[in-house]
N, C-alpha and C. Protein backbone atom coordinates (compact mmCIF):
# COMPACT_ATOMS: atom_id res chain seq x y z
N UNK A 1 -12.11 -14.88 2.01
CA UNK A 1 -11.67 -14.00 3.07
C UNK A 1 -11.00 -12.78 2.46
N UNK A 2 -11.19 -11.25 2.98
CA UNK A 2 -10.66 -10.52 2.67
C UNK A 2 -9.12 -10.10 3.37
N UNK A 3 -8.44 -9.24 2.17
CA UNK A 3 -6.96 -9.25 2.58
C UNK A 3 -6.52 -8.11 3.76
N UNK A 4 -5.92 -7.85 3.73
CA UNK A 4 -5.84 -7.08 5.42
C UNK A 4 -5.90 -5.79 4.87
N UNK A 5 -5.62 -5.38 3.35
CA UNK A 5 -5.92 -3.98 3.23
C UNK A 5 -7.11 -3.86 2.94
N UNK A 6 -7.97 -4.85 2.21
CA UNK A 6 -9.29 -4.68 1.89
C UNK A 6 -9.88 -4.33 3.60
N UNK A 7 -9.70 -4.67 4.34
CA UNK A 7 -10.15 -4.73 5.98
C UNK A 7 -9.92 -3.32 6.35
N UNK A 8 -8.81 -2.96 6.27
CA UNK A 8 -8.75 -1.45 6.69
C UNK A 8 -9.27 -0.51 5.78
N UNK A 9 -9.87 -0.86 4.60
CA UNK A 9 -10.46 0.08 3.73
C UNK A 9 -12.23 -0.02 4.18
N UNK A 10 -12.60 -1.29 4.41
CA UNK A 10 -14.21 -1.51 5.30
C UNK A 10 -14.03 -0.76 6.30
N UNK A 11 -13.19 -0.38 6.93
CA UNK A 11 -12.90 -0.22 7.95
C UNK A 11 -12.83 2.00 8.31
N UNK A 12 -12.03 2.29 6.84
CA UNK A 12 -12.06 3.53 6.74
C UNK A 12 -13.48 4.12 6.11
N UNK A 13 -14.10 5.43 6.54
CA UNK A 13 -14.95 6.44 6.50
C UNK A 13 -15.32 6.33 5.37
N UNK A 14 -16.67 6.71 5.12
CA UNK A 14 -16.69 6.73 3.01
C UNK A 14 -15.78 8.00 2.75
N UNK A 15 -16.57 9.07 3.52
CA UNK A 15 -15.81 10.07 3.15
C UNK A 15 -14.49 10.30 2.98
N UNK A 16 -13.75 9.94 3.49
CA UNK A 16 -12.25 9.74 3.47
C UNK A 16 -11.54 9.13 2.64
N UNK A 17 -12.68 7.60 1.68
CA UNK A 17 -12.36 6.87 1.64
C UNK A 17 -12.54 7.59 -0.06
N UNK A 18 -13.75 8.49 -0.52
CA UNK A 18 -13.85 8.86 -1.52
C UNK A 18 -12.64 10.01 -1.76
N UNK A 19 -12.43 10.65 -0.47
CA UNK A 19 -11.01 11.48 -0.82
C UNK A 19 -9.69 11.17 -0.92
N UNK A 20 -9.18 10.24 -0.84
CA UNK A 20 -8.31 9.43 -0.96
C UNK A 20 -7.93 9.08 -2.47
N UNK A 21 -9.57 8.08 -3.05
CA UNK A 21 -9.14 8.15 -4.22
C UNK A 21 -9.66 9.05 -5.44
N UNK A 22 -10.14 10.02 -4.63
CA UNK A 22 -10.40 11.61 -5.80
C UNK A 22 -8.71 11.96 -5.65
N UNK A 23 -7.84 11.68 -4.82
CA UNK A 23 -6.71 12.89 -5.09
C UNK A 23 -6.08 11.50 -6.15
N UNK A 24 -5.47 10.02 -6.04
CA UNK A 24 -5.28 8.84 -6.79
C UNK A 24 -5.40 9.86 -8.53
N UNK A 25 -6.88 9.60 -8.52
CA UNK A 25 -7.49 9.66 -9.88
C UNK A 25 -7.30 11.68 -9.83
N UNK A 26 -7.00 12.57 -9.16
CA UNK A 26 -6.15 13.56 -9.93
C UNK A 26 -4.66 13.55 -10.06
N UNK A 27 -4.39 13.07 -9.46
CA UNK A 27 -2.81 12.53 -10.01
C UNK A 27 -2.68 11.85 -11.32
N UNK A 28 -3.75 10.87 -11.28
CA UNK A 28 -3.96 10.00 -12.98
C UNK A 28 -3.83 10.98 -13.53
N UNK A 29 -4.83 11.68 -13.76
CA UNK A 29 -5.61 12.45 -14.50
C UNK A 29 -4.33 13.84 -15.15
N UNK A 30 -3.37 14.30 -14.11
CA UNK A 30 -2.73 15.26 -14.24
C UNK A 30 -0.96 14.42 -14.90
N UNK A 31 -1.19 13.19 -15.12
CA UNK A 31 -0.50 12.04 -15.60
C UNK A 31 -0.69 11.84 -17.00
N UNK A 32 -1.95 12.12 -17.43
CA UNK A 32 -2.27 11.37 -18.80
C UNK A 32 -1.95 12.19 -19.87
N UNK A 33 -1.87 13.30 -19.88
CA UNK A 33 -1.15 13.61 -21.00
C UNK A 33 0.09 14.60 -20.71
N UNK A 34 0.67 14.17 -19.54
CA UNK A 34 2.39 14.92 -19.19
C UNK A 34 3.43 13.85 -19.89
N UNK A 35 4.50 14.27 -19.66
CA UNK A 35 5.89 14.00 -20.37
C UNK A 35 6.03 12.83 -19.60
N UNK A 36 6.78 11.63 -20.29
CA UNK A 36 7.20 10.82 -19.29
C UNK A 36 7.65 11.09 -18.26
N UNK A 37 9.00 12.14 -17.89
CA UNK A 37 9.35 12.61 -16.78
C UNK A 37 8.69 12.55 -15.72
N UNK A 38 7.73 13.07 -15.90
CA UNK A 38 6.52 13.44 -14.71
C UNK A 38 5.88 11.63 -14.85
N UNK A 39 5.83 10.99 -15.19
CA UNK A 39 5.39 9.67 -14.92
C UNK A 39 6.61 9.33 -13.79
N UNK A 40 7.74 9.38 -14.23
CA UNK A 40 8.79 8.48 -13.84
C UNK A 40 8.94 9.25 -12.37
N UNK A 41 8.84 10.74 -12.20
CA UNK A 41 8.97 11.60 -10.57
C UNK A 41 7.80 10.63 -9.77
N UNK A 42 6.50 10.73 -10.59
CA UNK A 42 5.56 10.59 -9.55
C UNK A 42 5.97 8.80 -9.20
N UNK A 43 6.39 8.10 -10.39
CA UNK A 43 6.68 6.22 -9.58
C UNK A 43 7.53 6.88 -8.43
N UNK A 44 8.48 7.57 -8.41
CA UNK A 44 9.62 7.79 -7.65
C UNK A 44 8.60 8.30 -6.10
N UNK A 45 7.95 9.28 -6.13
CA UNK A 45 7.23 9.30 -5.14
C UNK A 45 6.58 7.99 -4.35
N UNK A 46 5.87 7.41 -5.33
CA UNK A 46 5.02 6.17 -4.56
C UNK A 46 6.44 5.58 -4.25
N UNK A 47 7.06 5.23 -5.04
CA UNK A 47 8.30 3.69 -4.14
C UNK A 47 8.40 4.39 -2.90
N UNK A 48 8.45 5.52 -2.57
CA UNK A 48 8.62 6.86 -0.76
C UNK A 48 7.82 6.59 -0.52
N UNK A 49 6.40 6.56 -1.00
CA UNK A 49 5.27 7.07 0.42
C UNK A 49 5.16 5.85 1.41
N UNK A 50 4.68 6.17 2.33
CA UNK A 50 4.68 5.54 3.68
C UNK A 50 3.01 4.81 3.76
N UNK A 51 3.15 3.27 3.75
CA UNK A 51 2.02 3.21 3.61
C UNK A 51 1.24 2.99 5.22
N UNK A 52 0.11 2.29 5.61
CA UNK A 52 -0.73 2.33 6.44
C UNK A 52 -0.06 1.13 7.70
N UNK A 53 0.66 -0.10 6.98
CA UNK A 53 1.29 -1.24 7.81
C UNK A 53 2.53 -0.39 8.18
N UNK A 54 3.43 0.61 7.50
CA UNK A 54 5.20 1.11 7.96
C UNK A 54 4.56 1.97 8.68
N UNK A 55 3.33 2.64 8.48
CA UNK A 55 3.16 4.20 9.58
C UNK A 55 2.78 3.23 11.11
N UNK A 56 1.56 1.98 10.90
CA UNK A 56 1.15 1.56 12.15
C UNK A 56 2.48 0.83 12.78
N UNK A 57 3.23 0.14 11.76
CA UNK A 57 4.78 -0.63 12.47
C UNK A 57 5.37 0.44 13.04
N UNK A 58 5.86 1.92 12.40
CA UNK A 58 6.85 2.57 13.33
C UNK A 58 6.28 3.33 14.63
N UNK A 59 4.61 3.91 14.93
CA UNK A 59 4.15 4.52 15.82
C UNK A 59 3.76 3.36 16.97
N UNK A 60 3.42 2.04 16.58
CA UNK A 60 3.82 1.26 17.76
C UNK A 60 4.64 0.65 18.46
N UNK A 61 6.17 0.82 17.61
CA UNK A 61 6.99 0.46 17.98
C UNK A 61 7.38 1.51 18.91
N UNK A 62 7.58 2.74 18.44
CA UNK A 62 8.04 3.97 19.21
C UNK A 62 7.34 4.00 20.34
N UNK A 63 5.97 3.72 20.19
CA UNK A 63 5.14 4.01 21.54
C UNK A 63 5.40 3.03 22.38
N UNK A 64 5.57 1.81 21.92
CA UNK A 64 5.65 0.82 22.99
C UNK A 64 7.30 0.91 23.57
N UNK A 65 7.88 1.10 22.64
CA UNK A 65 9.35 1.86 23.53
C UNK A 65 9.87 2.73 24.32
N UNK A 66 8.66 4.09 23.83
CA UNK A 66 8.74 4.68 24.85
C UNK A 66 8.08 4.27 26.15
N UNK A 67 7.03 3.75 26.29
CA UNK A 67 6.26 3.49 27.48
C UNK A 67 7.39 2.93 28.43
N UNK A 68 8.20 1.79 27.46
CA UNK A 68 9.02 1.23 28.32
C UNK A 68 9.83 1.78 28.80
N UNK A 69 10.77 2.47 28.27
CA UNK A 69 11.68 3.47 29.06
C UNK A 69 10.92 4.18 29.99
N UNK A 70 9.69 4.86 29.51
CA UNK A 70 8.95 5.44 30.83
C UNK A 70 8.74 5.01 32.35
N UNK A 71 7.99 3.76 31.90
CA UNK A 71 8.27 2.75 32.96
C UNK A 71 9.23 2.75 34.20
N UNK A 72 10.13 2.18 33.07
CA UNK A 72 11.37 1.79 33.74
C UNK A 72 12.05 3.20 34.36
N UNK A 73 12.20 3.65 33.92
CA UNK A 73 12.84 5.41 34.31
C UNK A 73 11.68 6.28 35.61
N UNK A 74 10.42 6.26 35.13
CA UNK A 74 9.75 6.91 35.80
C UNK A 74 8.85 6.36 37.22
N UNK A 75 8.14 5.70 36.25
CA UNK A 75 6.46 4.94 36.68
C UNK A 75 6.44 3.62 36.47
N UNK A 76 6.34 2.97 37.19
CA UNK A 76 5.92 1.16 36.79
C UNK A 76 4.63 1.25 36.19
N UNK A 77 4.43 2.22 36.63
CA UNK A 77 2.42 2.10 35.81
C UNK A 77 2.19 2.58 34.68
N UNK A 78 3.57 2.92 34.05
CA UNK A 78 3.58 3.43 32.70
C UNK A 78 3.94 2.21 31.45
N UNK A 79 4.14 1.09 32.52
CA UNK A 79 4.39 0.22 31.50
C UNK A 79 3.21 -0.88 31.09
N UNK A 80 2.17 0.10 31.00
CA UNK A 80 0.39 -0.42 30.99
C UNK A 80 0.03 -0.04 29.65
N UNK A 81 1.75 1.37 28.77
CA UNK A 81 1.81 1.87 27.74
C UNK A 81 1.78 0.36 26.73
N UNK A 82 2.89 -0.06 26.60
CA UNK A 82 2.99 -1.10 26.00
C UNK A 82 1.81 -2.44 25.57
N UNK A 83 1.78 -2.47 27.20
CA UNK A 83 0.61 -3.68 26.87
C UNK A 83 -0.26 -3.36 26.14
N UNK A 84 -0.77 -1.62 26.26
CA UNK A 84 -2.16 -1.32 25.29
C UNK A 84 -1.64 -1.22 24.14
N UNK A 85 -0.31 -1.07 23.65
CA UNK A 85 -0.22 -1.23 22.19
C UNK A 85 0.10 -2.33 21.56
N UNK A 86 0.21 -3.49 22.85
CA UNK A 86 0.53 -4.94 21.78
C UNK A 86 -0.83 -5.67 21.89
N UNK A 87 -1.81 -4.99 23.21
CA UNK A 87 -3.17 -5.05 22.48
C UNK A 87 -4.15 -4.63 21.43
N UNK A 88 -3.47 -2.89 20.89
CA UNK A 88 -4.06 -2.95 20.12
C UNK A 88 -3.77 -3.36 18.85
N UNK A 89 -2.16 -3.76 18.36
CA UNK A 89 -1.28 -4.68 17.24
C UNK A 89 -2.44 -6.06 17.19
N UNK A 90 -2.72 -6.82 18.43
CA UNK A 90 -3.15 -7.62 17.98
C UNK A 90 -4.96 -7.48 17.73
N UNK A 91 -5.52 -7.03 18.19
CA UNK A 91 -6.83 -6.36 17.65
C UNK A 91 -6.91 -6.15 15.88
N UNK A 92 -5.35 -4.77 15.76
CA UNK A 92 -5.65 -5.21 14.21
C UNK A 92 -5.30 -6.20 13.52
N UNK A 93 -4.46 -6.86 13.96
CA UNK A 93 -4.49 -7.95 12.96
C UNK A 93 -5.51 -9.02 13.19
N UNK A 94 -5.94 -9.31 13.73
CA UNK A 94 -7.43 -10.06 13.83
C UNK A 94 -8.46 -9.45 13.40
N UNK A 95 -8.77 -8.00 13.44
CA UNK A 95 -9.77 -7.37 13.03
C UNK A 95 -9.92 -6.72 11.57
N UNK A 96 -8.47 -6.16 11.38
CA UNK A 96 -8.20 -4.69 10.88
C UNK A 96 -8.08 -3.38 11.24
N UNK A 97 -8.86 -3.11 12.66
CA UNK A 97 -9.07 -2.35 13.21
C UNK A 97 -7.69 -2.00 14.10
N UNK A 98 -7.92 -0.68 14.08
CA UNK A 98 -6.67 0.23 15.01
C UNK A 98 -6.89 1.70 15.21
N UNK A 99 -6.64 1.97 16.66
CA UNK A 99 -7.25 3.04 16.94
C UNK A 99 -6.73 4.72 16.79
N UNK A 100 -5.84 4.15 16.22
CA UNK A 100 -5.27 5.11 15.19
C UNK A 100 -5.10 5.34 13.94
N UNK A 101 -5.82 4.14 13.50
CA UNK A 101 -6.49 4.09 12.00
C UNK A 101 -6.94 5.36 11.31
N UNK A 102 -7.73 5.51 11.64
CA UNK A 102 -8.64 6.80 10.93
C UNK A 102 -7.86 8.06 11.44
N UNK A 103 -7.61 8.52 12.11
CA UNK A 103 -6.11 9.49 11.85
C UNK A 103 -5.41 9.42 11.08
N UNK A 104 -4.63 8.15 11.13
CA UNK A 104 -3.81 7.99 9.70
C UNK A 104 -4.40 8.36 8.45
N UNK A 105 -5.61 7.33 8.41
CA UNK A 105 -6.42 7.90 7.21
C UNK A 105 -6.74 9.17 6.71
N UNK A 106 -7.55 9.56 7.77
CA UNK A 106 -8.19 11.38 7.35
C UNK A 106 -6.15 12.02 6.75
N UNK A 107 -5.17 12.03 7.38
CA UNK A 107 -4.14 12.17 7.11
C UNK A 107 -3.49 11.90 5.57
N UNK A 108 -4.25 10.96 4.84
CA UNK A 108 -3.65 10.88 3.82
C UNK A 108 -2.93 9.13 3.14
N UNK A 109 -2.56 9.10 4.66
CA UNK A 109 -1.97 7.71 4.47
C UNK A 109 -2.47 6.51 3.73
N UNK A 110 -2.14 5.57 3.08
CA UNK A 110 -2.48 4.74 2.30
C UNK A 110 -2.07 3.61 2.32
N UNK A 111 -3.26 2.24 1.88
CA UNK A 111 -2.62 1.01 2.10
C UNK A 111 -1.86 0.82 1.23
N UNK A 112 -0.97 -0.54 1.47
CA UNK A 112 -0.39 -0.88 0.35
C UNK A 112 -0.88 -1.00 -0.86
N UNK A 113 -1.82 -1.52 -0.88
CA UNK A 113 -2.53 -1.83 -2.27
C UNK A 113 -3.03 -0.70 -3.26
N UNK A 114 -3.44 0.46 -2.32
CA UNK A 114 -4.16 1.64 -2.56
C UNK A 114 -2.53 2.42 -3.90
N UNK A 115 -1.26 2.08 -3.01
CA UNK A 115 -0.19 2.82 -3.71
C UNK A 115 0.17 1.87 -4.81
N UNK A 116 -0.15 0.65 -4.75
CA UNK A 116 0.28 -0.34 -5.53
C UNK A 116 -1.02 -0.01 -6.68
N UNK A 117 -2.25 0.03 -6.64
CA UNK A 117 -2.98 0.24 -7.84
C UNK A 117 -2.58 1.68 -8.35
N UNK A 118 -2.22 2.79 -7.48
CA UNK A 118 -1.55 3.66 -8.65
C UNK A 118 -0.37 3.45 -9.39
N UNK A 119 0.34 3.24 -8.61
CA UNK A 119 1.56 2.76 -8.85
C UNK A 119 1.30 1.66 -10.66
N UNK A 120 0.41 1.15 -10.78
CA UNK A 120 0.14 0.35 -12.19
C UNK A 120 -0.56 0.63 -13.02
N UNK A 121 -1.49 1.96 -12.53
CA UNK A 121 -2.09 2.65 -12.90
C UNK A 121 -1.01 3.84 -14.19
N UNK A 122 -0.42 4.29 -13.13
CA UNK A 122 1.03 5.16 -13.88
C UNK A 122 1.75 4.21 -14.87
N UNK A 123 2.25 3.27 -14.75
CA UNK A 123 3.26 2.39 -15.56
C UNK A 123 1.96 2.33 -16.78
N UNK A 124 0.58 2.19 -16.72
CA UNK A 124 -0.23 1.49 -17.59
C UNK A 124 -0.38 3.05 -18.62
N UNK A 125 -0.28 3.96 -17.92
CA UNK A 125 -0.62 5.42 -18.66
C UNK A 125 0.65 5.82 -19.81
N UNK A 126 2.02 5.17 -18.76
CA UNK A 126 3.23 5.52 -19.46
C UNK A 126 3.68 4.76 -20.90
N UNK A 127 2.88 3.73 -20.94
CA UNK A 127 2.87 2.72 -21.92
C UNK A 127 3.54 1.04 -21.42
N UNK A 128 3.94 1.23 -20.27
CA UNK A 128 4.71 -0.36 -20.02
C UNK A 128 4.28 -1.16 -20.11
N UNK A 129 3.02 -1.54 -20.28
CA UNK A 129 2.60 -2.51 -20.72
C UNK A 129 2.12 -3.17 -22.05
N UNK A 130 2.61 -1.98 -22.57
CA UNK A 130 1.90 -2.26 -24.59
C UNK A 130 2.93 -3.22 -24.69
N UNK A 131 3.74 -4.07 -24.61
CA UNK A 131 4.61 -4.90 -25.38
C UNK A 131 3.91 -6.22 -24.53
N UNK A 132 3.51 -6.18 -23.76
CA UNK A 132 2.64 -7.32 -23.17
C UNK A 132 1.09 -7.69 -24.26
N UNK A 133 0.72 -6.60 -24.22
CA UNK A 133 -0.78 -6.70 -25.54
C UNK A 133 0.12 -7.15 -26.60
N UNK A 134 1.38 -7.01 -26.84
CA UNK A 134 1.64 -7.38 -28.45
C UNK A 134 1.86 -8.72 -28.41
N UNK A 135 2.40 -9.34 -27.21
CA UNK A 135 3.12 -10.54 -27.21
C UNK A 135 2.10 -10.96 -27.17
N UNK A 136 0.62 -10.80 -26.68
CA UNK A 136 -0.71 -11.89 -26.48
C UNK A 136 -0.84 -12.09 -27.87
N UNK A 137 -1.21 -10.98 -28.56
CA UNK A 137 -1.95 -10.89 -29.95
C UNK A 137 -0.93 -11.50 -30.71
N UNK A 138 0.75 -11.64 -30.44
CA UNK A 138 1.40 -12.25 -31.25
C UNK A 138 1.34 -14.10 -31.33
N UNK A 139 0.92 -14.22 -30.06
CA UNK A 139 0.85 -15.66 -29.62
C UNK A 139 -0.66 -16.21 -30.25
N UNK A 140 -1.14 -15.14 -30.38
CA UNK A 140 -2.92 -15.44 -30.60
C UNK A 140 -2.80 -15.50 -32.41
N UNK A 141 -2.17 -14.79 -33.17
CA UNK A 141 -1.81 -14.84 -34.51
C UNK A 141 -1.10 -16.10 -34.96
N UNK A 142 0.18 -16.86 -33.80
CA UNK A 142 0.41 -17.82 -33.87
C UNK A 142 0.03 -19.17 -33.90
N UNK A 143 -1.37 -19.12 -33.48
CA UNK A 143 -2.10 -20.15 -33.27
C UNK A 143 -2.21 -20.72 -31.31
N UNK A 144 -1.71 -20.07 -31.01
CA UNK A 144 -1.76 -20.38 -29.38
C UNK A 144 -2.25 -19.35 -28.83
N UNK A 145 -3.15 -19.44 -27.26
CA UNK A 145 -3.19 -18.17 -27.07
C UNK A 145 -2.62 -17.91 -25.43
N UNK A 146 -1.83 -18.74 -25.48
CA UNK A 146 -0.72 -19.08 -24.34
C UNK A 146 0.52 -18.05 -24.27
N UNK A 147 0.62 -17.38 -23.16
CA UNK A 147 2.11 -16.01 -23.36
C UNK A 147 2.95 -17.19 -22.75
N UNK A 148 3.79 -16.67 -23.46
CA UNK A 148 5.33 -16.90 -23.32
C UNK A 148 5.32 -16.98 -22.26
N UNK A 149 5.99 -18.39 -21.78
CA UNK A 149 6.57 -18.50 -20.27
C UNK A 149 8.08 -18.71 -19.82
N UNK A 150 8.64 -17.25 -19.32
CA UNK A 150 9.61 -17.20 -19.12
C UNK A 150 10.74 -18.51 -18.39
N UNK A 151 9.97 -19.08 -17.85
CA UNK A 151 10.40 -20.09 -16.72
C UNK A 151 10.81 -21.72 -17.95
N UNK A 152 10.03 -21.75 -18.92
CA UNK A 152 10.18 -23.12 -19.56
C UNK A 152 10.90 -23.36 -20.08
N UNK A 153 12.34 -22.79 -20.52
CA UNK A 153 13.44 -23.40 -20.87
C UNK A 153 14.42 -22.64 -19.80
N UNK A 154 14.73 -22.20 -18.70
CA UNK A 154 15.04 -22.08 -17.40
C UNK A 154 15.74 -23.03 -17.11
N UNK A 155 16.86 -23.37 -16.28
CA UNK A 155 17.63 -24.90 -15.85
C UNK A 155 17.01 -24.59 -14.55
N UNK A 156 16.24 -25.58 -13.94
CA UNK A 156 15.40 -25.86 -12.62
C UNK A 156 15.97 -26.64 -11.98
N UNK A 157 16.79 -26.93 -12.21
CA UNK A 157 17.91 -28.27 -11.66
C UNK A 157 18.82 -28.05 -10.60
C-alpha cells in the first residue's frame, strides 16, 4: 500500500509534478558547491516550509470554523460549509484526494516527504553523513559488517 504522500503525488499533475522537483534539484544544484552557510539557511528554510497535510489542516479548519460562525450568526444553511469540509477531510484521507489539492500544488506547496528528501539531500551535500560511510567501512575492516548499535549497551530496564 502506498503512503499518503505517495497518494497525493499520483494524485498531482505531471506537469506540476516535474516543476516542483526541477526547482528541489535547483536548489541542490545551487547547494553543491556554496559555503556551508548557505547549506545550513536553506535546512533552516525547509524546518519553515509549510507542507501539503499543515496547509490542508489549517484551510479546513478555518473554513469549517468559519462556516460555523456563519451559520450560527447568519444562515443555518451556511452550516452545509462544514459538513462539505469534513466531507472532503474524509475523502482525502481515504483517497488522497482534495479539492484543493492541486491549488496547493500548482502553488508550490509540498508533501512531507517531498521536503524531507531535500531536506537529506542538503545534509548529504554538506557532508553529514561521511562519518556514517567511515563507521561501515570501519566495522567492515573489523571483520563485521554490522554498524554499531547505539541501543546495546543502553540500561533498558
Amino acid at each position: 500500500m502506498s503512503s499518503h504522500h505517495d497518494r497525493i503525488r499520483q494524485h498531482t499533475a505531471q506537469d506540476v509534478l516535474r516543476r516542483l522537483d526541477a526547482d528541489t534539484e535547483s536548489h541542490l544544484r545551487a547547494l553543491a558547491d556554496a559555503p556551508p552557510e548557505q547549506s545550513a539557511r536553506r535546512l533552516g528554510e525547509l524546518a519553515h516550509e509549510w507542507d501539503t497535510d499543515r496547509v490542508l489542516e489549517t484551510e479546513a479548519a478555518t473554513m469549517g470554523l468559519v462556516g460555523l460562525a456563519l451559520g450560527l450568526a447568519l444562515d443555518r444553511r451556511l452550516l452545509a460549509v462544514p459538513a462539505l469540509v469534513a466531507a472532503a477531510m474524509l475523502t482525502h484521507a481515504l483517497t488522497g484526494r482534495y479539492p484543493l489539492m492541486p491549488l496547493f500544488r500548482r502553488l508550490g506547496v509540498r508533501t512531507a516527504s517531498e521536503v524531507a528528501r531535500e531536506r537529506h539531500a542538503v545534509k548529504a551535500l554538506r557532508g553529514d553523513f561521511d562519518q556514517m560511510g567511515q563507521a561501515s567501512a570501519d566495522a567492515e575492516r573489523a571483520g563485521t559488517a554490522e554498524m554499531p548499535n547505539p541501543l546495546r549497551h543502553a540500561d533498558l530496564h
